[in-house]
PDB file of N, CA and C in Angstrom:
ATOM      1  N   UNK A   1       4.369  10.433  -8.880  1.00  0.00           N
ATOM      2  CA  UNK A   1       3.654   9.257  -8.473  1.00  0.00           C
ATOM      3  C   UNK A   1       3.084   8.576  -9.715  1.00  0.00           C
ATOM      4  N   UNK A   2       3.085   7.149 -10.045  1.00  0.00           N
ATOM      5  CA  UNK A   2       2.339   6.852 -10.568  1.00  0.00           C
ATOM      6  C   UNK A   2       1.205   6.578 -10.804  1.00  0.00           C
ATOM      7  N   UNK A   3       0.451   6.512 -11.953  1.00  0.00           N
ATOM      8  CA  UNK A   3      -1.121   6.387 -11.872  1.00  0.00           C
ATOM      9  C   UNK A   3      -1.631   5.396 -12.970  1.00  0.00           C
ATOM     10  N   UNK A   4      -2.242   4.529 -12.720  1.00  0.00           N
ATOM     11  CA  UNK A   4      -2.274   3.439 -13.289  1.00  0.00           C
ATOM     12  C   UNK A   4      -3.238   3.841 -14.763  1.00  0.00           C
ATOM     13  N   UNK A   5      -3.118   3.083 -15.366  1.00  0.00           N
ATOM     14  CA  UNK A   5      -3.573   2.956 -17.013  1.00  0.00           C
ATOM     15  C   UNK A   5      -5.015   3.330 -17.621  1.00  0.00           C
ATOM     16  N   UNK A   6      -5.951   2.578 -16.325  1.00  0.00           N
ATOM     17  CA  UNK A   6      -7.071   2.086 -16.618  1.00  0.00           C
ATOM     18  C   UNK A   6      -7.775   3.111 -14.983  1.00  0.00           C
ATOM     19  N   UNK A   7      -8.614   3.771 -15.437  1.00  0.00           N
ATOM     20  CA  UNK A   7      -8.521   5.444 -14.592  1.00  0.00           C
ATOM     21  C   UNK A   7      -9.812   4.795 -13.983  1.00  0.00           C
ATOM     22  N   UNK A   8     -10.088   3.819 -13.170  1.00  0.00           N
ATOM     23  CA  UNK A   8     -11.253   3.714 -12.755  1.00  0.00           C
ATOM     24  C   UNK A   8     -10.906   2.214 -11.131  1.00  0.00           C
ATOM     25  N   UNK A   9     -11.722   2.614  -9.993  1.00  0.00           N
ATOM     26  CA  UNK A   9     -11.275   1.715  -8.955  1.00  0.00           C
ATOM     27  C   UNK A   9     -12.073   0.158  -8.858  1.00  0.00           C
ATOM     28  N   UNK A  10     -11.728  -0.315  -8.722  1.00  0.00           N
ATOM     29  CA  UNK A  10     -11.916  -1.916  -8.776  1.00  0.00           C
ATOM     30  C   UNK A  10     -13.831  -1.627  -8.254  1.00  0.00           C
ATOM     31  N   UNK A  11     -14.296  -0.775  -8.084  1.00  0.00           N
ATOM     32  CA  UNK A  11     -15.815  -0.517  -7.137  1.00  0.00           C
ATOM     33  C   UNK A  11     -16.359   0.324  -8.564  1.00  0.00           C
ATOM     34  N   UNK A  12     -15.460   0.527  -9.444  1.00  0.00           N
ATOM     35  CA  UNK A  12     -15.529   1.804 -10.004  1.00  0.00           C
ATOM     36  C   UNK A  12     -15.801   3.147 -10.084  1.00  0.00           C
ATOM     37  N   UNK A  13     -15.580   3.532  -8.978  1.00  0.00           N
ATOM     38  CA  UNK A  13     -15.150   5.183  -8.966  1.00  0.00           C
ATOM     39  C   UNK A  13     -13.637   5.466  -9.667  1.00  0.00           C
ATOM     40  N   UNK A  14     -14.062   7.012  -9.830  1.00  0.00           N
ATOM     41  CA  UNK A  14     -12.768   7.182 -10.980  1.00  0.00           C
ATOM     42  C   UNK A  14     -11.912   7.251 -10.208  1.00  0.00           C
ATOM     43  N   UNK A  15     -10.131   7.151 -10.702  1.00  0.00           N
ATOM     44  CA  UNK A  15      -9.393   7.031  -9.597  1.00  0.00           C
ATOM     45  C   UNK A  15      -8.451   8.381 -10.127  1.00  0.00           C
ATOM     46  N   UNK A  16      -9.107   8.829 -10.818  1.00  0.00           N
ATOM     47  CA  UNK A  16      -8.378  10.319 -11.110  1.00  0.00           C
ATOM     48  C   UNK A  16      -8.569  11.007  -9.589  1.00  0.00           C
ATOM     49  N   UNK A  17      -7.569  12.288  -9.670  1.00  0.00           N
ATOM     50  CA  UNK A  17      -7.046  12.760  -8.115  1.00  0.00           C
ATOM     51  C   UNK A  17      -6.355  12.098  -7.095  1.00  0.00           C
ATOM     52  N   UNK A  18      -6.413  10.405  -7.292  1.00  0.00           N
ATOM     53  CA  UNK A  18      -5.802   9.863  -6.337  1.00  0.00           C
ATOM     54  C   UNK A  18      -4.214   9.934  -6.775  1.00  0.00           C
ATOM     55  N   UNK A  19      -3.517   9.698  -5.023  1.00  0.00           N
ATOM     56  CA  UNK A  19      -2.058   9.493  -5.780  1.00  0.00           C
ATOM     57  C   UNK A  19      -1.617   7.960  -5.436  1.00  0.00           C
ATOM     58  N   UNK A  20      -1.148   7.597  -6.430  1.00  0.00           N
ATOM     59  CA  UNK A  20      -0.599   5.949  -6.588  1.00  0.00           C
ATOM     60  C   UNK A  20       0.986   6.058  -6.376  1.00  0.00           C
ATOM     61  N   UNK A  21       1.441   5.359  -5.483  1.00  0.00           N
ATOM     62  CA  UNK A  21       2.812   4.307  -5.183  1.00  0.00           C
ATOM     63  C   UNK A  21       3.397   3.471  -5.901  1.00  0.00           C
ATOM     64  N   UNK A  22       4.438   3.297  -6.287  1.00  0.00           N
ATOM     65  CA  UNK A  22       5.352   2.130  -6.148  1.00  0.00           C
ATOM     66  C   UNK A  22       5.833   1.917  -5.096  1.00  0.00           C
ATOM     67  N   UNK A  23       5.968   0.770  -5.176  1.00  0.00           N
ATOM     68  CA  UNK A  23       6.922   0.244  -3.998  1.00  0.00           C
ATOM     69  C   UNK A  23       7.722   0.951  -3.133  1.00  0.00           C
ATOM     70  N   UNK A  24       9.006   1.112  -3.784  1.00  0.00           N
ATOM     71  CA  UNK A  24       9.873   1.781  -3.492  1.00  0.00           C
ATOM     72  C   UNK A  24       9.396   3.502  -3.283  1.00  0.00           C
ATOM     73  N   UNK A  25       7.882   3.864  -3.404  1.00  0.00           N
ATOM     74  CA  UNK A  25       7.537   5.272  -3.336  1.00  0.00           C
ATOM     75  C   UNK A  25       6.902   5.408  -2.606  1.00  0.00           C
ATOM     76  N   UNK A  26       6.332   4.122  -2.158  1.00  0.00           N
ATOM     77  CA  UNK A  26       5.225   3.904  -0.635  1.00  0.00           C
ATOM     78  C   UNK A  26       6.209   3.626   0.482  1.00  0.00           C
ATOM     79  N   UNK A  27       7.074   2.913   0.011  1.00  0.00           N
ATOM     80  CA  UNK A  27       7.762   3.420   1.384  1.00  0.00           C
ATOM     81  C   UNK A  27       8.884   4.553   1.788  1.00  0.00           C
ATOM     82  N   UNK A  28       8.903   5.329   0.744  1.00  0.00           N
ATOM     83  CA  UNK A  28       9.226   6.578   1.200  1.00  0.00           C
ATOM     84  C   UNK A  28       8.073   7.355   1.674  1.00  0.00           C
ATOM     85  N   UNK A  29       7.019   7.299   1.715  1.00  0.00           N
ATOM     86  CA  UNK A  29       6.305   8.208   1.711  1.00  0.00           C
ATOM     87  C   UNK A  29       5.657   7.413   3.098  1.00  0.00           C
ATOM     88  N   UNK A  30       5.876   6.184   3.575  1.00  0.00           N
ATOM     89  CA  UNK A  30       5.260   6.147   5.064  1.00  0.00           C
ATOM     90  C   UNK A  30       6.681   5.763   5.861  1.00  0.00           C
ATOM     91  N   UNK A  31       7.422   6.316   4.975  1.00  0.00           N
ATOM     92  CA  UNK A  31       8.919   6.284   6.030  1.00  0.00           C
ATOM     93  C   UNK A  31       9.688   4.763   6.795  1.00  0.00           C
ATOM     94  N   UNK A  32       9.350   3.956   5.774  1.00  0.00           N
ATOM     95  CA  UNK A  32       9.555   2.661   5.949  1.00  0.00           C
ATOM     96  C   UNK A  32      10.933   1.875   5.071  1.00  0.00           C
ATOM     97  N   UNK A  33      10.912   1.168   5.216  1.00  0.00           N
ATOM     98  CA  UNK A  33      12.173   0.343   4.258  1.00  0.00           C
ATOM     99  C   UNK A  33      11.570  -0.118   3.403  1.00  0.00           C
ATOM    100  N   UNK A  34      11.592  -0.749   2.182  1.00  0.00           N
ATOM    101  CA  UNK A  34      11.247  -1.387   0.647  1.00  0.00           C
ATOM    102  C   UNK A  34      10.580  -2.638   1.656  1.00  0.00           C
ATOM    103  N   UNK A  35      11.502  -3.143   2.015  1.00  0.00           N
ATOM    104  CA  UNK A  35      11.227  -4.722   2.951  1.00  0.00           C
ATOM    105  C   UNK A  35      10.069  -4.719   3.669  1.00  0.00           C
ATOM    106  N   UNK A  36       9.709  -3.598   4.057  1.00  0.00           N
ATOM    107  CA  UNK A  36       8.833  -3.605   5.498  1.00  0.00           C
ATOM    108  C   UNK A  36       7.403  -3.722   4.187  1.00  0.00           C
ATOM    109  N   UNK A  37       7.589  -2.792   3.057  1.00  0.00           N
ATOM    110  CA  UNK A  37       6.404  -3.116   2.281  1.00  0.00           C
ATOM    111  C   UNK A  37       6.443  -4.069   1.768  1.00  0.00           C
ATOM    112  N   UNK A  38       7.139  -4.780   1.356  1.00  0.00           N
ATOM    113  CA  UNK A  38       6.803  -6.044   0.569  1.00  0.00           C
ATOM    114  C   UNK A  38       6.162  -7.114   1.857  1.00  0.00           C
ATOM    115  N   UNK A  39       7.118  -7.445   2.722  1.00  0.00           N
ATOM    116  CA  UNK A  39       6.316  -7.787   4.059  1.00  0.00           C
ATOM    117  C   UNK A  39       4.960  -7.928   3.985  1.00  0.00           C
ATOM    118  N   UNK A  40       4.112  -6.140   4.402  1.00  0.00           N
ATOM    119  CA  UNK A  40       2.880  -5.789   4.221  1.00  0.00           C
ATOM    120  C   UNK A  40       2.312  -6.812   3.020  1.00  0.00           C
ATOM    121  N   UNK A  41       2.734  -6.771   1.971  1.00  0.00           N
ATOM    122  CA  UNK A  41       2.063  -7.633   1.143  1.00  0.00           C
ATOM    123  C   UNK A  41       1.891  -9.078   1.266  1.00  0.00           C
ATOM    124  N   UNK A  42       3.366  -9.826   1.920  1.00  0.00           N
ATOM    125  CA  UNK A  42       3.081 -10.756   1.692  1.00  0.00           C
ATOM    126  C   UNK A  42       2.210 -11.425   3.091  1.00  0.00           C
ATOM    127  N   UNK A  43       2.329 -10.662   4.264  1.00  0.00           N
ATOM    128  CA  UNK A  43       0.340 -10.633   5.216  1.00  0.00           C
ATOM    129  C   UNK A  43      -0.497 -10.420   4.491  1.00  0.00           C
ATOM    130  N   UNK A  44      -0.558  -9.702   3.416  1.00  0.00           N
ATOM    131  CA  UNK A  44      -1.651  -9.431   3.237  1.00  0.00           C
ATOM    132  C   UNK A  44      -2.793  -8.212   3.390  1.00  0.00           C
ATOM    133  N   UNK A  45      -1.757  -7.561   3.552  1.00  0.00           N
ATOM    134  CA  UNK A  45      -2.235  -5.487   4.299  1.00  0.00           C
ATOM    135  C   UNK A  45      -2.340  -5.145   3.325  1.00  0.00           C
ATOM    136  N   UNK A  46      -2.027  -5.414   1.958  1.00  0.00           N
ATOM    137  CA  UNK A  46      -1.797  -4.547   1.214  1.00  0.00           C
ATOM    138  C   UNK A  46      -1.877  -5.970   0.058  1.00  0.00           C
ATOM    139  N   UNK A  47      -3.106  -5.730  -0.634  1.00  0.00           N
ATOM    140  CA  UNK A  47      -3.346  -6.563  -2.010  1.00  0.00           C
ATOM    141  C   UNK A  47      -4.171  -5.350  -2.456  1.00  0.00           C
ATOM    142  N   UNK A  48      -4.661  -6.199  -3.821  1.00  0.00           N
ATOM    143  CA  UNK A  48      -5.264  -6.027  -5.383  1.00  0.00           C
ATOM    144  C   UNK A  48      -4.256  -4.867  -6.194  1.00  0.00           C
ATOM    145  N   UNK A  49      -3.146  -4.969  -5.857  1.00  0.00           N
ATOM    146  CA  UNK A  49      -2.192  -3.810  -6.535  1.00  0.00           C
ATOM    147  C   UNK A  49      -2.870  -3.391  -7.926  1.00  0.00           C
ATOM    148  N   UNK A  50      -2.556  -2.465  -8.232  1.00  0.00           N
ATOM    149  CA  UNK A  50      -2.613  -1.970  -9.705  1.00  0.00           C
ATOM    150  C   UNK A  50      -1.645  -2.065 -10.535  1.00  0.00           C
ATOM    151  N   UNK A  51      -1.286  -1.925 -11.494  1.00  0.00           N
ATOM    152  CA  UNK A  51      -0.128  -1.805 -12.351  1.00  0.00           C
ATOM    153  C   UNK A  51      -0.109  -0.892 -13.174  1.00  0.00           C
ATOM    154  N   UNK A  52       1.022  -0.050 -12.955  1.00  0.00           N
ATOM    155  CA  UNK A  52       1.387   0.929 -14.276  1.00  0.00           C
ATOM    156  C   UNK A  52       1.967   0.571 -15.083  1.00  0.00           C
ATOM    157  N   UNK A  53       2.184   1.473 -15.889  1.00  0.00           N
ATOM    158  CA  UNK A  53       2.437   1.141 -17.500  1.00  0.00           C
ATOM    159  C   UNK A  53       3.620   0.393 -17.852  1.00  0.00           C
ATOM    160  N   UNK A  54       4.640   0.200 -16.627  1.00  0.00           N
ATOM    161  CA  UNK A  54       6.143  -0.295 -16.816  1.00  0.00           C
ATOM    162  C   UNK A  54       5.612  -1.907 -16.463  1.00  0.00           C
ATOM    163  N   UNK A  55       4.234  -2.396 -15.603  1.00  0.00           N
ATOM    164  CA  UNK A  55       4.356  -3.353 -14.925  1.00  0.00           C
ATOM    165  C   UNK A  55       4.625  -3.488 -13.434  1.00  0.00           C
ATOM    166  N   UNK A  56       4.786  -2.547 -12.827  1.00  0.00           N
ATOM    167  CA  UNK A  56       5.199  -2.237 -12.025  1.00  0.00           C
ATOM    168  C   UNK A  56       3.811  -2.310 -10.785  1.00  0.00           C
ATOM    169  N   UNK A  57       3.583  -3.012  -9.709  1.00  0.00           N
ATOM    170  CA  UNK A  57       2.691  -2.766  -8.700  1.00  0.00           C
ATOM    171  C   UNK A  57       2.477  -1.385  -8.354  1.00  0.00           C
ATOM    172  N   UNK A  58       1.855  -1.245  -8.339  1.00  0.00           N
ATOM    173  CA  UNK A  58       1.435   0.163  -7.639  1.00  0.00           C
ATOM    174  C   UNK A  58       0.729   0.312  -6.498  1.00  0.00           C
ATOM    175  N   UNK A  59       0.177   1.019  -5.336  1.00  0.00           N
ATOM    176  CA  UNK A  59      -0.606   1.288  -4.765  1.00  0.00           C
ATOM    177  C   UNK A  59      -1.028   2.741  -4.101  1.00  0.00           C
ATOM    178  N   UNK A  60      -2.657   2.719  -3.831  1.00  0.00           N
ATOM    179  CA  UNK A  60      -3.192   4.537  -3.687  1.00  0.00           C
ATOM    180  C   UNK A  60      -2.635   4.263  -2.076  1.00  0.00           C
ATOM    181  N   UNK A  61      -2.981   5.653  -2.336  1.00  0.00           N
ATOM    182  CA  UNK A  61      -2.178   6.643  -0.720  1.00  0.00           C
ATOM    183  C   UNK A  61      -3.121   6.175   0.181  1.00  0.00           C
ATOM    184  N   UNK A  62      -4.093   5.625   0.086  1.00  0.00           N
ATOM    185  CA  UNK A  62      -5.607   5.084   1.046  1.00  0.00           C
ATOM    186  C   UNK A  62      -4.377   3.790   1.603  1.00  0.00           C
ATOM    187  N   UNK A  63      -4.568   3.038   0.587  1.00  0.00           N
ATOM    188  CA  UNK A  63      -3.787   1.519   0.695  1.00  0.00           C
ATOM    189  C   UNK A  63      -2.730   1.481   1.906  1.00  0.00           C
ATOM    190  N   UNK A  64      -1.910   2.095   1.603  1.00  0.00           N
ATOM    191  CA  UNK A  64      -0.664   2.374   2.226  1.00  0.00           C
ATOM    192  C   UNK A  64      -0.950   3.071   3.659  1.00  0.00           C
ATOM    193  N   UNK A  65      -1.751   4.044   3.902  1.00  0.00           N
ATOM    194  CA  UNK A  65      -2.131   4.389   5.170  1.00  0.00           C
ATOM    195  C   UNK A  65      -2.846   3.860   5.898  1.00  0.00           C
ATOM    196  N   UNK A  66      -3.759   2.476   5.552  1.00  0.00           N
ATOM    197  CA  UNK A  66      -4.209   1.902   5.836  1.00  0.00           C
ATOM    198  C   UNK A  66      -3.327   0.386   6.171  1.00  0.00           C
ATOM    199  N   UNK A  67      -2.792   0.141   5.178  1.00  0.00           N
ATOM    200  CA  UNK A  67      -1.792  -1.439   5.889  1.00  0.00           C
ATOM    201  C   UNK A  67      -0.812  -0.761   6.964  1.00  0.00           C
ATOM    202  N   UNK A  68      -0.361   0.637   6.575  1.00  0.00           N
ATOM    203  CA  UNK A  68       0.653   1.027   7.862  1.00  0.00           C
ATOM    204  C   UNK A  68      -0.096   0.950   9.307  1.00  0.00           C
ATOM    205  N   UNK A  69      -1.232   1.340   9.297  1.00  0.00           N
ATOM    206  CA  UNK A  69      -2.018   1.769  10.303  1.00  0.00           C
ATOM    207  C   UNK A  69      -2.698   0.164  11.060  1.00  0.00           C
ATOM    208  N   UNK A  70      -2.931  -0.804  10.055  1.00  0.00           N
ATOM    209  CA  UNK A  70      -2.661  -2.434  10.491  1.00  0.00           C
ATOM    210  C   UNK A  70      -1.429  -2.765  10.985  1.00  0.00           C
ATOM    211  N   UNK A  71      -0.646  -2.497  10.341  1.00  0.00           N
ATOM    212  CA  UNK A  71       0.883  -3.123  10.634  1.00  0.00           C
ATOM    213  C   UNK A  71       1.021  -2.734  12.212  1.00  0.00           C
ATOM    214  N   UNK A  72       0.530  -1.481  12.663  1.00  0.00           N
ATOM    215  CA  UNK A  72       0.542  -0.749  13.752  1.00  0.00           C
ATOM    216  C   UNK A  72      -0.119  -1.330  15.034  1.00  0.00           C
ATOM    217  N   UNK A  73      -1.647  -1.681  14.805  1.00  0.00           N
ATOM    218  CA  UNK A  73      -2.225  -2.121  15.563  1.00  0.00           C
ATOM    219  C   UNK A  73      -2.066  -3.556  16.021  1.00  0.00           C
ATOM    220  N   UNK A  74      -1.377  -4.493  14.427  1.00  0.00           N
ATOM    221  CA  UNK A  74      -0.701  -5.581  14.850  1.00  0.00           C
ATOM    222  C   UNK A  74       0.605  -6.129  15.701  1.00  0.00           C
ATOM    223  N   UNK A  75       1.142  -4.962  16.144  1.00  0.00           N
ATOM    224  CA  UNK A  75       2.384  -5.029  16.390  1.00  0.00           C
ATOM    225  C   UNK A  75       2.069  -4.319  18.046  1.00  0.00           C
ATOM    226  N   UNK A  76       0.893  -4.069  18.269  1.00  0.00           N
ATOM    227  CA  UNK A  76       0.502  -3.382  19.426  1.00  0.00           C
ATOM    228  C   UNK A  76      -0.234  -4.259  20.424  1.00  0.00           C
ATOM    229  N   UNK A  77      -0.781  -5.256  19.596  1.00  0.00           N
ATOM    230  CA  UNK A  77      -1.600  -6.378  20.256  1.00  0.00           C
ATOM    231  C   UNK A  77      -0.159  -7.752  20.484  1.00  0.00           C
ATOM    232  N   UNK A  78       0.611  -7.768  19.143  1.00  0.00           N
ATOM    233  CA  UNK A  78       1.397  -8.807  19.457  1.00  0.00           C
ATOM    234  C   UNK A  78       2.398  -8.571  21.065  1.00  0.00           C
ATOM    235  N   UNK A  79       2.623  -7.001  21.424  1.00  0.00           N
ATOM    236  CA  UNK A  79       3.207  -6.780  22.178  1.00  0.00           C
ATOM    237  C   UNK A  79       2.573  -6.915  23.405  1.00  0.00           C
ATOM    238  N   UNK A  80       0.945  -6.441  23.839  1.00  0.00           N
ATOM    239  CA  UNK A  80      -0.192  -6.841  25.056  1.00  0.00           C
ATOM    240  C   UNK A  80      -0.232  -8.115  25.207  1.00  0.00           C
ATOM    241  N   UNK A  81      -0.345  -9.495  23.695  1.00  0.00           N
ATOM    242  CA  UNK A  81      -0.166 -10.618  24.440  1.00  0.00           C
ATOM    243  C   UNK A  81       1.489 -11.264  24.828  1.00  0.00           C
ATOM    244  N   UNK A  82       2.233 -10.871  24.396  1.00  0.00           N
ATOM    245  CA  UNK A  82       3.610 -10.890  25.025  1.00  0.00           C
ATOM    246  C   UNK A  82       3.782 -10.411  26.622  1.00  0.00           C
ATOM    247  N   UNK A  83       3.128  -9.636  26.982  1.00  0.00           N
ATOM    248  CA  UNK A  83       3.563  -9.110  28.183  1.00  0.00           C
ATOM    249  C   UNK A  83       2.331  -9.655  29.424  1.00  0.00           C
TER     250      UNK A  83
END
């Protein structure tokens, strides 16, 4: 996993112990397609990325279980007012 450069969270707590995502590593790890995360981002489930050392977005395991867990509840309500 990656872990970004600058070891401290936007609140500043340290962000040592956490584990950080890429893209392509967050959605293996919530069992999703690349697409379905970028998606998430571009709603908006999933901002203030971090960047590792390649440039690369990153995001913590909080992030990701948390926009999945939106994505979820959004898709649960879009379906109650559908029906």
């Amino acid at each position: 996993m990656a872990r970004p450069d600058d070891h401290r969270d936007t609140d500043g707590r340290e962000a040592a112990g956490q584990l950080w995502f890429t893209i392509a590593q967050a959605a293996a790890f919530a069992g999703r397609n690349r697409q379905t995360v970028y998606g998430w981002e571009r709603r908006g489930l999933l901002t203030n990325p971090r960047r590792d050392e390649y440039g690369r977005r990153i995001y913590s395991q909080q992030q990701i279980a948390e926009a999945e867990r939106q994505a979820r509840l959004n898709a649960a309500a879009t379906q109650r007012a559908a029906a």
